[in-house]
C-alpha atoms as a PDB file:
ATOM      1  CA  UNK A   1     -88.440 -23.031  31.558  1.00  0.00           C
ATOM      2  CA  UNK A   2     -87.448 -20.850  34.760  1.00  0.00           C
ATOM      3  CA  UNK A   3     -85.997 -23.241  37.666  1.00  0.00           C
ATOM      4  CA  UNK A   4     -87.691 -22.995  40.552  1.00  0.00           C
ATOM      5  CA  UNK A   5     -85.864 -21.918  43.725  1.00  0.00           C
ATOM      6  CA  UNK A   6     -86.598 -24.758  46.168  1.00  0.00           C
ATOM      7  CA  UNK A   7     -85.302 -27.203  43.443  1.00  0.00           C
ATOM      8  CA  UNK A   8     -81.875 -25.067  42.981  1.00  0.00           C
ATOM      9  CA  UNK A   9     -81.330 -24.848  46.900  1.00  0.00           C
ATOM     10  CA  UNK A  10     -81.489 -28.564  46.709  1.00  0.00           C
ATOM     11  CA  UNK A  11     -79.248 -29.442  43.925  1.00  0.00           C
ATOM     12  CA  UNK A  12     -76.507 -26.854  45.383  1.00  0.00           C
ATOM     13  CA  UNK A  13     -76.689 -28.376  48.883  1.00  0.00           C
ATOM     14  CA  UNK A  14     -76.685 -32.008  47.085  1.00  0.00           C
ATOM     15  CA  UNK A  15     -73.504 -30.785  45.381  1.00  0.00           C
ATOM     16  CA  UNK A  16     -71.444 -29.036  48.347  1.00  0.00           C
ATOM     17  CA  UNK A  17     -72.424 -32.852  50.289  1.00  0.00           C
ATOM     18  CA  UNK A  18     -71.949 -35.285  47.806  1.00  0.00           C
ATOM     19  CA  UNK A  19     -68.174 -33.287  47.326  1.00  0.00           C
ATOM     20  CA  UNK A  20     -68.047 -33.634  50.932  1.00  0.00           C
ATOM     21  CA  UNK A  21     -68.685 -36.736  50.648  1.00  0.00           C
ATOM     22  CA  UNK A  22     -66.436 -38.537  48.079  1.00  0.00           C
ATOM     23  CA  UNK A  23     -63.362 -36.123  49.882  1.00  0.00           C
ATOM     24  CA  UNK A  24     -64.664 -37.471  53.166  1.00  0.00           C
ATOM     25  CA  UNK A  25     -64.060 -41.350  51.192  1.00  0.00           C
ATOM     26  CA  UNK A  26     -61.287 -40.403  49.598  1.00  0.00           C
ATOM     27  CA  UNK A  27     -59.413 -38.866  52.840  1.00  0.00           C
ATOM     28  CA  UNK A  28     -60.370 -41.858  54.431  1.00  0.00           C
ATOM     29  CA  UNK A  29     -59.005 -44.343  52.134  1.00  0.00           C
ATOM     30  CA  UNK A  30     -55.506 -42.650  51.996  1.00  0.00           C
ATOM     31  CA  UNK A  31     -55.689 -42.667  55.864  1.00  0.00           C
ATOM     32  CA  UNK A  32     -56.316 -46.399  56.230  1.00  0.00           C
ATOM     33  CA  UNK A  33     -54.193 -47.813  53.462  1.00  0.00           C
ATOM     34  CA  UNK A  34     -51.829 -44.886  52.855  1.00  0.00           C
ATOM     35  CA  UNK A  35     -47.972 -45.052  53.027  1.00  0.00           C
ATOM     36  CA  UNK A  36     -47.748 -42.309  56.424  1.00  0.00           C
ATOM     37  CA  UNK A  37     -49.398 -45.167  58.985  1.00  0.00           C
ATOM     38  CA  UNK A  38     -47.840 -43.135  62.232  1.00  0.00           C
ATOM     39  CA  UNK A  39     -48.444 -46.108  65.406  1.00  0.00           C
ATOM     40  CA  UNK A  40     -51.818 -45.622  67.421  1.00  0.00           C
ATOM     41  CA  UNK A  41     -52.392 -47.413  70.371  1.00  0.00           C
ATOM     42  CA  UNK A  42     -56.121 -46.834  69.900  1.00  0.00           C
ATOM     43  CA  UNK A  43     -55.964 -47.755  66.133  1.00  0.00           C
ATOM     44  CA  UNK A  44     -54.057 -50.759  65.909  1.00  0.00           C
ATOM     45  CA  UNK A  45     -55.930 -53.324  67.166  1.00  0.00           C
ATOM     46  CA  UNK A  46     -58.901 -52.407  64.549  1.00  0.00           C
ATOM     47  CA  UNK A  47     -56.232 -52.312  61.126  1.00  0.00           C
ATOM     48  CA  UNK A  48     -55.282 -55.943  62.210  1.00  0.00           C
ATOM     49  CA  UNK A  49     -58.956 -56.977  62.511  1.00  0.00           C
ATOM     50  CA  UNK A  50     -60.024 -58.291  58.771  1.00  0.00           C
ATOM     51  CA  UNK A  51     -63.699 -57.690  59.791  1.00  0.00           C
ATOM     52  CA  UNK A  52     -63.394 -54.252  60.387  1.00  0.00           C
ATOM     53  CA  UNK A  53     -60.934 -53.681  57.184  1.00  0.00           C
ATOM     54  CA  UNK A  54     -63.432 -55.345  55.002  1.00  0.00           C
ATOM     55  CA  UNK A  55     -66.694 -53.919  57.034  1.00  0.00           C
ATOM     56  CA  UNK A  56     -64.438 -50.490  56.146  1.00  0.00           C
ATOM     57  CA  UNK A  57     -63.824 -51.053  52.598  1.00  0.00           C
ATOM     58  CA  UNK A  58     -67.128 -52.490  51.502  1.00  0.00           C
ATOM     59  CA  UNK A  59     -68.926 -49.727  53.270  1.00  0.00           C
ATOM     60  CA  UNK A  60     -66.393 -46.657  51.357  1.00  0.00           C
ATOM     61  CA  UNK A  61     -66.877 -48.068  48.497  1.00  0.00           C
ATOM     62  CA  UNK A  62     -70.995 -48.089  48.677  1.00  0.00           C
ATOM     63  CA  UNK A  63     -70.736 -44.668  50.284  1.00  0.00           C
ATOM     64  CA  UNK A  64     -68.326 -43.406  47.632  1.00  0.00           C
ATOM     65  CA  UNK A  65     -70.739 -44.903  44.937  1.00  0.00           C
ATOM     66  CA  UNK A  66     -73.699 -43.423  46.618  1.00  0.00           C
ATOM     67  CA  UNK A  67     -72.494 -39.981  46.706  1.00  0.00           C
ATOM     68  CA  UNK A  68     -71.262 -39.958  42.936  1.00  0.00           C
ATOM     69  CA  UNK A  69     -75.345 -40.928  42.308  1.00  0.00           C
ATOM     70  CA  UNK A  70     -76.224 -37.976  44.051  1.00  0.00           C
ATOM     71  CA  UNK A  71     -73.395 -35.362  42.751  1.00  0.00           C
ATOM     72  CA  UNK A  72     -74.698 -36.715  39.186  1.00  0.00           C
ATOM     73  CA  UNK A  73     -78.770 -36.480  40.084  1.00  0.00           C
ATOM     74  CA  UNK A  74     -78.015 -32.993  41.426  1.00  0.00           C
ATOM     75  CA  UNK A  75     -75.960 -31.484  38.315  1.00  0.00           C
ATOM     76  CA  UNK A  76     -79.180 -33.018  36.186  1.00  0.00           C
ATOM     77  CA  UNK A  77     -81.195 -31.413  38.410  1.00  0.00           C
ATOM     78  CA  UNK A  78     -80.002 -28.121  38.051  1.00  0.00           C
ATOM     79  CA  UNK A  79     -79.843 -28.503  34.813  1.00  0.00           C
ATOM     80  CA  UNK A  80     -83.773 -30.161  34.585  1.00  0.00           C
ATOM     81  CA  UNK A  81     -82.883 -33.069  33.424  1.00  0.00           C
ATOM     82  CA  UNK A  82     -86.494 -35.150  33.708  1.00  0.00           C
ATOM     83  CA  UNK A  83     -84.158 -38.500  34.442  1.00  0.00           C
ATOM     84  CA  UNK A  84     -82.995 -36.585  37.574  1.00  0.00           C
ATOM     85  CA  UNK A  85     -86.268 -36.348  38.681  1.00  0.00           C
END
């Protein structure tokens, strides 16, 4: 069965995001909790706020579980996979 073009397009822009993506989570995770903190005036007030470091976490984690979902629905899809339909 030949793939059709509009569905490879997809699953190759769904790949290069969802990569994006879980960098993008990943980046920001070492950035917020990592060992190189360097003092900003503009950031400080926000990492002593426990709202906005669990408002932070809880939403990397659904955004980092999101875009594995998609990197794994796209790879099926290239591959026509009928659960990645």
């Amino acid at each position: 069965m030949q793939r059709p073009l509009s569905v490879l397009l997809i699953a190759i822009f769904g790949i290069i995001l969802a990569g994006l993506t879980i960098m993008g989570s990943l980046c920001s995770a070492l950035i917020l909790f990592g060992p190189l903190r360097f003092p900003n005036p503009a950031m400080d007030p926000l990492l002593n706020d426990p709202n906005y470091i669990a408002f932070t976490v809880i939403g990397g984690i659904v955004g980092l579980l999101l875009a594995l979902l998609k990197l794994f629905a796209c790879i099926g899809s290239l591959s026509l996979k009928k659960w990645a339909r």
